[in-house]
C-alpha atoms as a PDB file:
ATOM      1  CA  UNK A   1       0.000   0.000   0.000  1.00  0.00           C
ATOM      2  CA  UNK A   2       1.363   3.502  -0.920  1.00  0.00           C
ATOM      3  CA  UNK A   3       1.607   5.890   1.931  1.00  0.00           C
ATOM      4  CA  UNK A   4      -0.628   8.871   1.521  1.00  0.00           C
ATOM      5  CA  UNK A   5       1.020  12.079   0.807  1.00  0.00           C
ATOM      6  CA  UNK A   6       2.615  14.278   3.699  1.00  0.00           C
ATOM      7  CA  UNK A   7      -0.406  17.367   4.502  1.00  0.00           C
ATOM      8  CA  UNK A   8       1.063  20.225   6.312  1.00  0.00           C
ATOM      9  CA  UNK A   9      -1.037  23.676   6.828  1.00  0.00           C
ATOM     10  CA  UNK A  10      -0.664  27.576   8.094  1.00  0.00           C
ATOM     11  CA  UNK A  11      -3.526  28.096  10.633  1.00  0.00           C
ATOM     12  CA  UNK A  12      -3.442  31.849  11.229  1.00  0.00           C
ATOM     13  CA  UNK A  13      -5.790  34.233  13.225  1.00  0.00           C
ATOM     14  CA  UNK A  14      -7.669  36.672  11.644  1.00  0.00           C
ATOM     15  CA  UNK A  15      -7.058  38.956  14.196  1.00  0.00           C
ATOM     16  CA  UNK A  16      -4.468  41.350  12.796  1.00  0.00           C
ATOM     17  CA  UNK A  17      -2.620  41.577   9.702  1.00  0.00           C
ATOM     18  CA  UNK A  18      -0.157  39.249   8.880  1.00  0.00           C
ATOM     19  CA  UNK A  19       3.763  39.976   9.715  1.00  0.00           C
ATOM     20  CA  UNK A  20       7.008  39.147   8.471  1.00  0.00           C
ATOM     21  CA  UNK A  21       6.922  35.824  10.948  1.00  0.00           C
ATOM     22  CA  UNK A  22       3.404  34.625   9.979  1.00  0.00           C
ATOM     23  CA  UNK A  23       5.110  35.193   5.735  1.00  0.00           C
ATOM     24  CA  UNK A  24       8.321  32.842   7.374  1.00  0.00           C
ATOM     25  CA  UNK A  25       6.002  30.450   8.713  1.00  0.00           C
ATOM     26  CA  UNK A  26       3.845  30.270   5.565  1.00  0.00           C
ATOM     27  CA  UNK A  27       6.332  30.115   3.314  1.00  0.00           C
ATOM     28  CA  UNK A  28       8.522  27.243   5.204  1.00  0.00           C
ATOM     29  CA  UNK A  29       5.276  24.906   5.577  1.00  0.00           C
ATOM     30  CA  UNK A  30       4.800  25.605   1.688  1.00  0.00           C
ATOM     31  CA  UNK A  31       8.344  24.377   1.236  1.00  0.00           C
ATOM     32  CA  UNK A  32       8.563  21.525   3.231  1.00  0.00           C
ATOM     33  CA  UNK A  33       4.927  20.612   1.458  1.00  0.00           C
ATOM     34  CA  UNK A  34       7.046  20.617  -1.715  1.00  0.00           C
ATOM     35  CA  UNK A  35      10.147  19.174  -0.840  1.00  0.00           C
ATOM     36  CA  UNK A  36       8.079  16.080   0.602  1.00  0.00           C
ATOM     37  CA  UNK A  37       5.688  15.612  -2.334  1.00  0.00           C
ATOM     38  CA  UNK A  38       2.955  16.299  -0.054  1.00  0.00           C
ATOM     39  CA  UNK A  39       0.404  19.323   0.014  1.00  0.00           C
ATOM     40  CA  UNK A  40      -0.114  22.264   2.372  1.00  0.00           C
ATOM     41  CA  UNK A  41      -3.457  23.953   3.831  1.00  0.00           C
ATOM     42  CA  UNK A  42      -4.785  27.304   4.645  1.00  0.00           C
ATOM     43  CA  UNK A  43      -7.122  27.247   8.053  1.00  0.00           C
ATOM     44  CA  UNK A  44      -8.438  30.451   9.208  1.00  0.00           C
ATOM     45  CA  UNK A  45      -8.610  29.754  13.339  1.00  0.00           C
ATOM     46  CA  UNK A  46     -11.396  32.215  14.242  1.00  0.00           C
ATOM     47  CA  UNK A  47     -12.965  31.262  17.435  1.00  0.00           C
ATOM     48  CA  UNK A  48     -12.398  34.177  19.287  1.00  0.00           C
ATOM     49  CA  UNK A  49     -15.821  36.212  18.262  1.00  0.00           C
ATOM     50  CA  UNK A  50     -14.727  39.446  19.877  1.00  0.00           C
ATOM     51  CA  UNK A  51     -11.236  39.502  17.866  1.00  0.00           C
ATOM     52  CA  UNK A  52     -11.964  37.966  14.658  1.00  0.00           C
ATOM     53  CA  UNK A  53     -12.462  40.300  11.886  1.00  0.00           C
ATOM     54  CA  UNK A  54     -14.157  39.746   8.407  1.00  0.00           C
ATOM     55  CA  UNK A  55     -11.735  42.424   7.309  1.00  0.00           C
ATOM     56  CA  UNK A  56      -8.615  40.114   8.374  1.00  0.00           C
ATOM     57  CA  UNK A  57      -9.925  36.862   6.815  1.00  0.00           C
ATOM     58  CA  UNK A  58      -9.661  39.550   3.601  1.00  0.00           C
ATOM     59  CA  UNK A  59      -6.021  40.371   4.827  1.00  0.00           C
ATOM     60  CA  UNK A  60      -4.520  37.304   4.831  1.00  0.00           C
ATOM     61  CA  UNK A  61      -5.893  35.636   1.767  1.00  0.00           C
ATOM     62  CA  UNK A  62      -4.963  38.792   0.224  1.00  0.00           C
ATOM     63  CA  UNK A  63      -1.125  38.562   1.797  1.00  0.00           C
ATOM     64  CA  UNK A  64      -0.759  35.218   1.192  1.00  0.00           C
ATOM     65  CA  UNK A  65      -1.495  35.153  -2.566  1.00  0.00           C
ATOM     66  CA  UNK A  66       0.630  38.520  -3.004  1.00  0.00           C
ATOM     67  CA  UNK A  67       3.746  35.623  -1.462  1.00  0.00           C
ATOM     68  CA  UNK A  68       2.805  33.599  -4.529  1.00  0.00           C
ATOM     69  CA  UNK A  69       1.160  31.271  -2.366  1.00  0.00           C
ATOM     70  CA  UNK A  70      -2.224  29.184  -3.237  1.00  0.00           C
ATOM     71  CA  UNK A  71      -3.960  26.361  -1.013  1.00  0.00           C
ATOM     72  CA  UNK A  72      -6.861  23.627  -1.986  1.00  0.00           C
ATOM     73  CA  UNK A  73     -10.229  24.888  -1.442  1.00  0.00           C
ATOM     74  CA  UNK A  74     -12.162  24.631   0.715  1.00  0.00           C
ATOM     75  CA  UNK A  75     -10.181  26.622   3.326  1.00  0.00           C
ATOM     76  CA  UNK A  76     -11.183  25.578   6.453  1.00  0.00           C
ATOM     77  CA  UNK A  77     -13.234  28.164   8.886  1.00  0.00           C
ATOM     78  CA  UNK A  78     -13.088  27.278  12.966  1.00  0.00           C
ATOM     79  CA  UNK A  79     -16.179  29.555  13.542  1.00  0.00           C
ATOM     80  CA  UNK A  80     -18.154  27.125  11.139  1.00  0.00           C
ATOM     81  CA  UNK A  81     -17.321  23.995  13.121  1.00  0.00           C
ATOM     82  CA  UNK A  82     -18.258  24.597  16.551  1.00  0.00           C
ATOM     83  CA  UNK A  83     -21.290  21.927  16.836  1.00  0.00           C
ATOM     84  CA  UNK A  84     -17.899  19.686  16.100  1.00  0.00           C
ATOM     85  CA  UNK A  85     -16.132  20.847  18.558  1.00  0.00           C
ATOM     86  CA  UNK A  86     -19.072  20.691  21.201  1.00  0.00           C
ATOM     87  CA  UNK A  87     -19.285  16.737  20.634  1.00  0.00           C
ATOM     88  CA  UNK A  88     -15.317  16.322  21.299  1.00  0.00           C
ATOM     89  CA  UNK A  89     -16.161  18.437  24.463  1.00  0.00           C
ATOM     90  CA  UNK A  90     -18.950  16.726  25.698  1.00  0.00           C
ATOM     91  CA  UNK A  91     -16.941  13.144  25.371  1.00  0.00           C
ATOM     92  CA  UNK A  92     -14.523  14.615  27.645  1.00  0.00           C
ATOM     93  CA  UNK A  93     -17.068  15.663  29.857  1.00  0.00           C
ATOM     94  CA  UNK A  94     -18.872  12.476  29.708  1.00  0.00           C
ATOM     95  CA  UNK A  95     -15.904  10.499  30.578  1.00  0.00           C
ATOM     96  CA  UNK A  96     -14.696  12.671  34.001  1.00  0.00           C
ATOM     97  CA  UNK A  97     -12.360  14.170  32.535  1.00  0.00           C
ATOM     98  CA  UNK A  98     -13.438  17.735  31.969  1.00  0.00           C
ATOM     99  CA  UNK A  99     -15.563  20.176  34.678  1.00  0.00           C
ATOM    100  CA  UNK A 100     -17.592  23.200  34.672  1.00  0.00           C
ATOM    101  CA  UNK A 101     -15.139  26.338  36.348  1.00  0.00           C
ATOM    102  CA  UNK A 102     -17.355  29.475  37.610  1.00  0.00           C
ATOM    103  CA  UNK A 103     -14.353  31.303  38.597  1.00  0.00           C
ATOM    104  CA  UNK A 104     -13.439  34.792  37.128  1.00  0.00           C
ATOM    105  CA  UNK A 105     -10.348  35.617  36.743  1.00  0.00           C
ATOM    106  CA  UNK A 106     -10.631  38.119  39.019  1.00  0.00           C
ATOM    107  CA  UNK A 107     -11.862  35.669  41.662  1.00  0.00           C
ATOM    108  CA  UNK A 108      -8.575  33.144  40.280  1.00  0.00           C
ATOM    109  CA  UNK A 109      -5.864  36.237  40.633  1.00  0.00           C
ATOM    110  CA  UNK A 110      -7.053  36.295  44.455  1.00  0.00           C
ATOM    111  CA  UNK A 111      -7.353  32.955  45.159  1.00  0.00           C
ATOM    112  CA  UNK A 112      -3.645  32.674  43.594  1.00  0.00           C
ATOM    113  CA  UNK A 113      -2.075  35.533  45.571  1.00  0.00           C
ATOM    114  CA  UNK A 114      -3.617  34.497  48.820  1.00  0.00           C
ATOM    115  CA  UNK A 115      -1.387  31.009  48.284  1.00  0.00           C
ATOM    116  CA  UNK A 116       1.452  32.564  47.683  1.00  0.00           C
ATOM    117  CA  UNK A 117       3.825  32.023  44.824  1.00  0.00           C
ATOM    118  CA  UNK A 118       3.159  28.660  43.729  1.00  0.00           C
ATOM    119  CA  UNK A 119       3.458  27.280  40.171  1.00  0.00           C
ATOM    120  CA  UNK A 120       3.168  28.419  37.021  1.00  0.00           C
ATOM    121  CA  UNK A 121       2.024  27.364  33.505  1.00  0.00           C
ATOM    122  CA  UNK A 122       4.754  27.498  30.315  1.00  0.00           C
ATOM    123  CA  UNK A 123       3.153  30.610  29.408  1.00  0.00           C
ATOM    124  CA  UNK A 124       4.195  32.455  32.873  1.00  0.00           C
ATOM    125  CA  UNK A 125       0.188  32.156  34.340  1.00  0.00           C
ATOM    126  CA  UNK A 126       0.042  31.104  37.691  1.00  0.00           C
ATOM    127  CA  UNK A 127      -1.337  27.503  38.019  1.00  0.00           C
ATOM    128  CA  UNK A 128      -5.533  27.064  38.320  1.00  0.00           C
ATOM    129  CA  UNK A 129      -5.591  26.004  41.926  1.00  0.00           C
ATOM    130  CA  UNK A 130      -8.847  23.463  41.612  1.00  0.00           C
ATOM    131  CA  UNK A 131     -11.506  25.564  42.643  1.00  0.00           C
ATOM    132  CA  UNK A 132     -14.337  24.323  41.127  1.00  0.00           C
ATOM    133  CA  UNK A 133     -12.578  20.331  40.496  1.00  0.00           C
ATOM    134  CA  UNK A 134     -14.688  19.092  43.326  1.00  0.00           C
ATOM    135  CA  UNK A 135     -17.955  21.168  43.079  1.00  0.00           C
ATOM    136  CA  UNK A 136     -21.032  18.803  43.648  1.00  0.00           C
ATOM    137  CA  UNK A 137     -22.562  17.974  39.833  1.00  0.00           C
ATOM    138  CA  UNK A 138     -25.950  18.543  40.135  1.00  0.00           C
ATOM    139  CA  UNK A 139     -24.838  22.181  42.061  1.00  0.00           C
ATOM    140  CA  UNK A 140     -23.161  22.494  39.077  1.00  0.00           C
ATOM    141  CA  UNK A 141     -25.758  21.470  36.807  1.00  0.00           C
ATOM    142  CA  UNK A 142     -28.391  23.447  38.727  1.00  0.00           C
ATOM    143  CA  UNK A 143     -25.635  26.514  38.111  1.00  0.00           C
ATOM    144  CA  UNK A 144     -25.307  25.727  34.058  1.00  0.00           C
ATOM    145  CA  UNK A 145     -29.463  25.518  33.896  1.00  0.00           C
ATOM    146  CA  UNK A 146     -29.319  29.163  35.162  1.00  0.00           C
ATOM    147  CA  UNK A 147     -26.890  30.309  33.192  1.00  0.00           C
ATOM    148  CA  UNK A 148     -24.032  31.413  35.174  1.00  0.00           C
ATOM    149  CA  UNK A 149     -21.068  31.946  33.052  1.00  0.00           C
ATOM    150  CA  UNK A 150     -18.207  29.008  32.933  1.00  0.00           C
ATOM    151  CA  UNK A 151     -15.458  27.379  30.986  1.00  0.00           C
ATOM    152  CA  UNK A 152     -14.530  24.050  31.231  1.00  0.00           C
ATOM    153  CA  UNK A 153     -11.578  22.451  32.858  1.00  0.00           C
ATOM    154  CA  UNK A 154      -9.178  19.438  31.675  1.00  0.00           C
ATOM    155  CA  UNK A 155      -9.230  17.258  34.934  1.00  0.00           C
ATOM    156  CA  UNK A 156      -5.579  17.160  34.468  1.00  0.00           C
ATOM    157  CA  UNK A 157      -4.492  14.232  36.818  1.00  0.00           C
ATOM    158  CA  UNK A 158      -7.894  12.133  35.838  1.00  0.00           C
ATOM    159  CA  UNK A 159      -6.779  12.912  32.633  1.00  0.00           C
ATOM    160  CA  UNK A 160      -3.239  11.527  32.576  1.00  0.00           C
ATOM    161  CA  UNK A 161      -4.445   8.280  34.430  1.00  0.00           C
ATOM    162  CA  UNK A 162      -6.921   7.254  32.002  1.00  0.00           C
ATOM    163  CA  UNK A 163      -4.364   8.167  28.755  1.00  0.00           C
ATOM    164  CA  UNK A 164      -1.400   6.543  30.273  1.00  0.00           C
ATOM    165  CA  UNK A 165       2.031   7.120  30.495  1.00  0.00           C
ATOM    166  CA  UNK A 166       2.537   6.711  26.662  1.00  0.00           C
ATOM    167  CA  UNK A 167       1.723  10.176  25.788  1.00  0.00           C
ATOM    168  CA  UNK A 168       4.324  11.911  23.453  1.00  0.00           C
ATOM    169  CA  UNK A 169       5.238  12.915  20.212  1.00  0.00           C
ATOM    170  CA  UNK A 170       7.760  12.627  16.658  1.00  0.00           C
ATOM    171  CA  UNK A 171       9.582  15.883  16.454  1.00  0.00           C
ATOM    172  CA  UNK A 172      11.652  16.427  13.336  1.00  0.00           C
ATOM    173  CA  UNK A 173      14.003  18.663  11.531  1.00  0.00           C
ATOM    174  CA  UNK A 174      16.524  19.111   9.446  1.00  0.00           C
ATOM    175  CA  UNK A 175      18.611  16.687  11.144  1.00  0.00           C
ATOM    176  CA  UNK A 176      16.242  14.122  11.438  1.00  0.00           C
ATOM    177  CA  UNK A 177      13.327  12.557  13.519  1.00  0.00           C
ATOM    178  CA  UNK A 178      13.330  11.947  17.744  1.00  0.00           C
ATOM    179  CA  UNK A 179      10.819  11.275  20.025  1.00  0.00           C
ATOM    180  CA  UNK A 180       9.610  13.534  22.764  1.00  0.00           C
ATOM    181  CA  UNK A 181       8.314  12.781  25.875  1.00  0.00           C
ATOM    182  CA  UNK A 182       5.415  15.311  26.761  1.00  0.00           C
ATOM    183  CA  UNK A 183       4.989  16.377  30.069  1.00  0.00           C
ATOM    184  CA  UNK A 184       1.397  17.992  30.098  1.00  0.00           C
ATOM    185  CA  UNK A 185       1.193  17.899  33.729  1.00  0.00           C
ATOM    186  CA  UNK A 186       2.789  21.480  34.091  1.00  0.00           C
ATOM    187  CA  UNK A 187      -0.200  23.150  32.105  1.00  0.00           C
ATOM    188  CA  UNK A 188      -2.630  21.844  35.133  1.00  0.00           C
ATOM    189  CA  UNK A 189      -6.156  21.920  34.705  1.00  0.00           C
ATOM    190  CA  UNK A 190      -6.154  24.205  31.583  1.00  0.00           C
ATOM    191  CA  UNK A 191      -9.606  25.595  29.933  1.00  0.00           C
ATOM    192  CA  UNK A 192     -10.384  23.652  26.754  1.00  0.00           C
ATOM    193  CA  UNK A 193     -13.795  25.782  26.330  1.00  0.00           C
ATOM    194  CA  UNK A 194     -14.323  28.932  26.437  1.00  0.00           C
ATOM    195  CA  UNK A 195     -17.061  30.838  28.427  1.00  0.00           C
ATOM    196  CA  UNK A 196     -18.355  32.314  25.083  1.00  0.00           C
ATOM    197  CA  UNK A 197     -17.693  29.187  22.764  1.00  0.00           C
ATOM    198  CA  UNK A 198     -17.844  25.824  23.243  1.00  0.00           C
ATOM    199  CA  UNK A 199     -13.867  24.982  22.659  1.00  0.00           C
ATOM    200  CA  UNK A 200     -10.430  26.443  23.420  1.00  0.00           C
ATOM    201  CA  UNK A 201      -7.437  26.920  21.078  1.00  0.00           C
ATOM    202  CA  UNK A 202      -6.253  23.559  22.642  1.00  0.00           C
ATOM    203  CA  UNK A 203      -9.521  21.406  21.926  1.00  0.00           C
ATOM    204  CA  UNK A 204      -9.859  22.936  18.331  1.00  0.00           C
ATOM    205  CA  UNK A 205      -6.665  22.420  17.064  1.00  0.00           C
ATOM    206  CA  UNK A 206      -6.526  18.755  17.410  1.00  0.00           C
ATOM    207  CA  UNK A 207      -9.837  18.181  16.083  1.00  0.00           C
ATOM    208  CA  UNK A 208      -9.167  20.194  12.895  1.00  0.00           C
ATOM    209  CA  UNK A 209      -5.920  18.284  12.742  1.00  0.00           C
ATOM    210  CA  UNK A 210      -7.515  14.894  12.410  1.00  0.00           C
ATOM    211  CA  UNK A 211     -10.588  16.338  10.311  1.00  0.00           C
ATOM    212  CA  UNK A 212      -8.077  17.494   7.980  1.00  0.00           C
ATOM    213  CA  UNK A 213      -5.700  14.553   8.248  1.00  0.00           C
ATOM    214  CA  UNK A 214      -2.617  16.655   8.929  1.00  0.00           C
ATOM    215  CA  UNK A 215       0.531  14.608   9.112  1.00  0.00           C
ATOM    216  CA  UNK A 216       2.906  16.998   9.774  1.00  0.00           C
ATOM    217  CA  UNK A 217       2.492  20.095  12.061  1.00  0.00           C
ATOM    218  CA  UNK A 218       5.192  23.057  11.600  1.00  0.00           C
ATOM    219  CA  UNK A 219       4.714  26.125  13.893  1.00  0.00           C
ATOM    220  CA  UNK A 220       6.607  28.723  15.711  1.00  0.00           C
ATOM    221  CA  UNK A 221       8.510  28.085  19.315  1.00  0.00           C
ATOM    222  CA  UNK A 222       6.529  29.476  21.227  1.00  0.00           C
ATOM    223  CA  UNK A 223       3.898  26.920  20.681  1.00  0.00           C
ATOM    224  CA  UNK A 224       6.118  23.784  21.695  1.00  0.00           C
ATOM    225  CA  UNK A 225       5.077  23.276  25.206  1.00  0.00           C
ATOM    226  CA  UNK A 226       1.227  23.885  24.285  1.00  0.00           C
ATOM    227  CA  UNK A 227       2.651  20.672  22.280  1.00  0.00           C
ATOM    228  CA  UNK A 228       2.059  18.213  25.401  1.00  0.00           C
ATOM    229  CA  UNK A 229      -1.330  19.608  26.127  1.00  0.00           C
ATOM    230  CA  UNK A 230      -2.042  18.419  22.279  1.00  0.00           C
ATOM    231  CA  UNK A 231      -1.097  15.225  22.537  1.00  0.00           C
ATOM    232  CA  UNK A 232      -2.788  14.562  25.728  1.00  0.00           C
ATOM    233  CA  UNK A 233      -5.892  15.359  23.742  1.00  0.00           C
ATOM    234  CA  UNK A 234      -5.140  13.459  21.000  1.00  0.00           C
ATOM    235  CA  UNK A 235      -4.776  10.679  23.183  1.00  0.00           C
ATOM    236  CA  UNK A 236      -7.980  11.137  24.813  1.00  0.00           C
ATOM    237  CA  UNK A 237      -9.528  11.796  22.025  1.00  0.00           C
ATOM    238  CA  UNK A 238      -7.891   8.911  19.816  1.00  0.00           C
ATOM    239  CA  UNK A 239      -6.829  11.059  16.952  1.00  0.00           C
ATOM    240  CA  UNK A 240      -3.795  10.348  15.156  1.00  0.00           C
ATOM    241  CA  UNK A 241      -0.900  12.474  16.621  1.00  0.00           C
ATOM    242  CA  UNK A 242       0.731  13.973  13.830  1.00  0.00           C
ATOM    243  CA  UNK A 243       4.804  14.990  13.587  1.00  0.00           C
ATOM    244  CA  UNK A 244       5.974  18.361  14.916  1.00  0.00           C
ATOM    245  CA  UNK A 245       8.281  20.719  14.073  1.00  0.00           C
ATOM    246  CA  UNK A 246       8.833  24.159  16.009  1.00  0.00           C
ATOM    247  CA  UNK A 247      10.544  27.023  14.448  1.00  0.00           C
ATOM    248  CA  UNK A 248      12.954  29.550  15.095  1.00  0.00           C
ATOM    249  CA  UNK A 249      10.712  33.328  15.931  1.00  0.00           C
ATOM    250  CA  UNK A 250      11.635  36.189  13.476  1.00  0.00           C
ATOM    251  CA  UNK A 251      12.594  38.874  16.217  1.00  0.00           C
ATOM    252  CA  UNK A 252      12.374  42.779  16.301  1.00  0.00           C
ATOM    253  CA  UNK A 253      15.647  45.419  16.842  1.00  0.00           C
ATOM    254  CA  UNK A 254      14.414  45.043  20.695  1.00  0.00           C
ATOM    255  CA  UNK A 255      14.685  40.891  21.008  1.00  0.00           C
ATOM    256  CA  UNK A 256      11.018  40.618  21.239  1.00  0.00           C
ATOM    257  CA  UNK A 257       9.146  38.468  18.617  1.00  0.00           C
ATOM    258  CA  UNK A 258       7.035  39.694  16.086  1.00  0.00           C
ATOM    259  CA  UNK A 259       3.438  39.840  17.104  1.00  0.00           C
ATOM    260  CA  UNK A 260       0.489  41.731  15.800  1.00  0.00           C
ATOM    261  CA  UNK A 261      -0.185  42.524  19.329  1.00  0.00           C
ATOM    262  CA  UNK A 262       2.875  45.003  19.641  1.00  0.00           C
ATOM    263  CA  UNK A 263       2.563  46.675  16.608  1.00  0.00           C
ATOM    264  CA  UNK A 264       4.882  44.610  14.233  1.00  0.00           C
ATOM    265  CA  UNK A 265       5.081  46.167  10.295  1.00  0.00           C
ATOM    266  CA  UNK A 266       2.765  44.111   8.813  1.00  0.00           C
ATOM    267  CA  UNK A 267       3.124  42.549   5.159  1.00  0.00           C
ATOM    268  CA  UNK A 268       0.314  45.258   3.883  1.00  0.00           C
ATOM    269  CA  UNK A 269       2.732  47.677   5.706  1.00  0.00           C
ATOM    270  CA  UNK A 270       5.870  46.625   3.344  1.00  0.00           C
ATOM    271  CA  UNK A 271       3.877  46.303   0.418  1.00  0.00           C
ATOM    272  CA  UNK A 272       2.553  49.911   0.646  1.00  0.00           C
ATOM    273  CA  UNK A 273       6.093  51.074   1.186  1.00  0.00           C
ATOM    274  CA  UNK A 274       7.614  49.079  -2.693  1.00  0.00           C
ATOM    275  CA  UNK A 275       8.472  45.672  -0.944  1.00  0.00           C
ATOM    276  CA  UNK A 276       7.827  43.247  -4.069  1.00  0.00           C
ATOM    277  CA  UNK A 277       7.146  39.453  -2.744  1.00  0.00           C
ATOM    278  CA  UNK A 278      10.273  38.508  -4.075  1.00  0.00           C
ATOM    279  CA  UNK A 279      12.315  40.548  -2.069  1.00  0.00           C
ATOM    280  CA  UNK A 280      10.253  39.359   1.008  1.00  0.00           C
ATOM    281  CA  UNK A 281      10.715  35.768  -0.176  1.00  0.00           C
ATOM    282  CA  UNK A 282      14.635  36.893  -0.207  1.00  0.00           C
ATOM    283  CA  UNK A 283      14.464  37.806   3.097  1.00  0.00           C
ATOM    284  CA  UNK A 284      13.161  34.776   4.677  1.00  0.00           C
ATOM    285  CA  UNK A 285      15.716  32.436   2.858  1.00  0.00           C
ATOM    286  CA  UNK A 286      12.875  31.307   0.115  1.00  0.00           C
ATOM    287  CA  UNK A 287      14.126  33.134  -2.646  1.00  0.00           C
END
């Protein structure tokens, strides 16, 4: 049996316009699509309603196509596959492993400081302390009916019993393939849906990973430890788990990555000033 063909993608956010390190990113999973006879995918993650602009769905299509870049249609649209995501949610929450959490973060920031400085996530957020792990279901229930705002918590250590100690993924590179042993444990009982949708980042990445049958995942550094929580879900889940790769982050003058959220010169912002793609392309090491 011939093995199917290698299926990378670029999942960006329509949330901003698209920088110089969303163009590297785009135009190394492109590459490696092509150097492995295999095929790459545009997904426009838009779950967050309050931050997800019509206007930057535009953008990027627009960006990407001015980099000499096309994708198979259909493009892929989060915001159109929530009932999707709500089924993967409830299985988690049918099997103990996910609970309601009527904290605000308000209420979590003082519950936090009152302990002291205990641990924190990979991201630098001190740790959930459990608040609302052991709160009595039908309370709960009764709380949902009424409709008191929540998210909903991974049961972290219920979580790693029932996938295992197997959990971990294929990382490769240049220099080759290694596995990695994933240590979830230090993102403790992280939100996998939202108060306002039914699904996190987290929980709607892997599902649009196996709905699209990605093989090969290529994204920036600073999304390798959000890595373990991914293939904890997989496992839970039973999706596939596909191969990772992390990249290098294009940084500003100041040793701060690029990020829409500071103000980085976007691609529309280089075009307007006489970049041409192929001088862009240049810069990245894709000429």
């Amino acid at each position: 049996m011939t093995a199917a063909a290698p299926v990378l993608r670029f999942a960006p956010s329509p949330n901003g316009r698209l920088h110089l390190g969303h163009a590297y990113s785009a135009l190394l999973n492109a590459d490696l699509a092509a150097r492995m006879g295999g095929v790459c995918r545009l997904r426009i993650e838009d779950i967050d309603p309050a931050r997800s602009k019509p206007d930057f769905v535009d953008g990027i299509v627009t960006d990407l196509a001015w980099l000499g870049l096309t994708y198979p249609e259909p493009v892929r649209r989060q915001s159109r596959h929530m009932a999707a995501y709500r089924v993967a949610l409830d299985g988690l929450i049918a099997s103990g492993l996910a609970y309601p959490c009527f904290c605000s973060r308000g209420q979590i920031r003082a519950r936090v400081a009152s302990g002291g400085d205990g641990p924190r996530d990979p991201d630098g957020v001190p740790l959930y302390p459990g608040t609302c792990r052991h709160l009595d279901r039908a309370a709960a229930a009764d709380r949902i009916a009424r409709g008191d705002p929540h998210t909903w918590r991974l049961d972290m250590a219920a979580a790693l019993r029932r996938a295992g100690p197997t959990h971990g993924y294929v990382a490769f590179d240049t220099a080759g393939a290694h596995r990695v042993a994933a240590d979830p444990a230090r993102w403790g009982d992280a939100v996998i849906a939202r108060r306002d949708v039914p699904t996190s980042y987290h929980l709607a990445v892997v599902h649009d990973d196996a709905a699209e049958g990605i093989t090969h995942v290529v994204r920036g550094r600073d999304l390798e430890a959000a890595t373990d929580l991914h293939v904890l879900l997989q496992a839970l889940l039973g999706l596939p788990v596909p191969r990772y790769r992390h990249h290098a982050l294009l940084l500003d003058t100041g040793g701060e990555k690029l990020a829409k959220s500071r103000g980085s010169r976007s691609l529309a912002d280089l075009r307007q000033a006489g970049a041409t793609p192929e001088a862009v392309r240049a810069r990245l090491g894709f000429a």
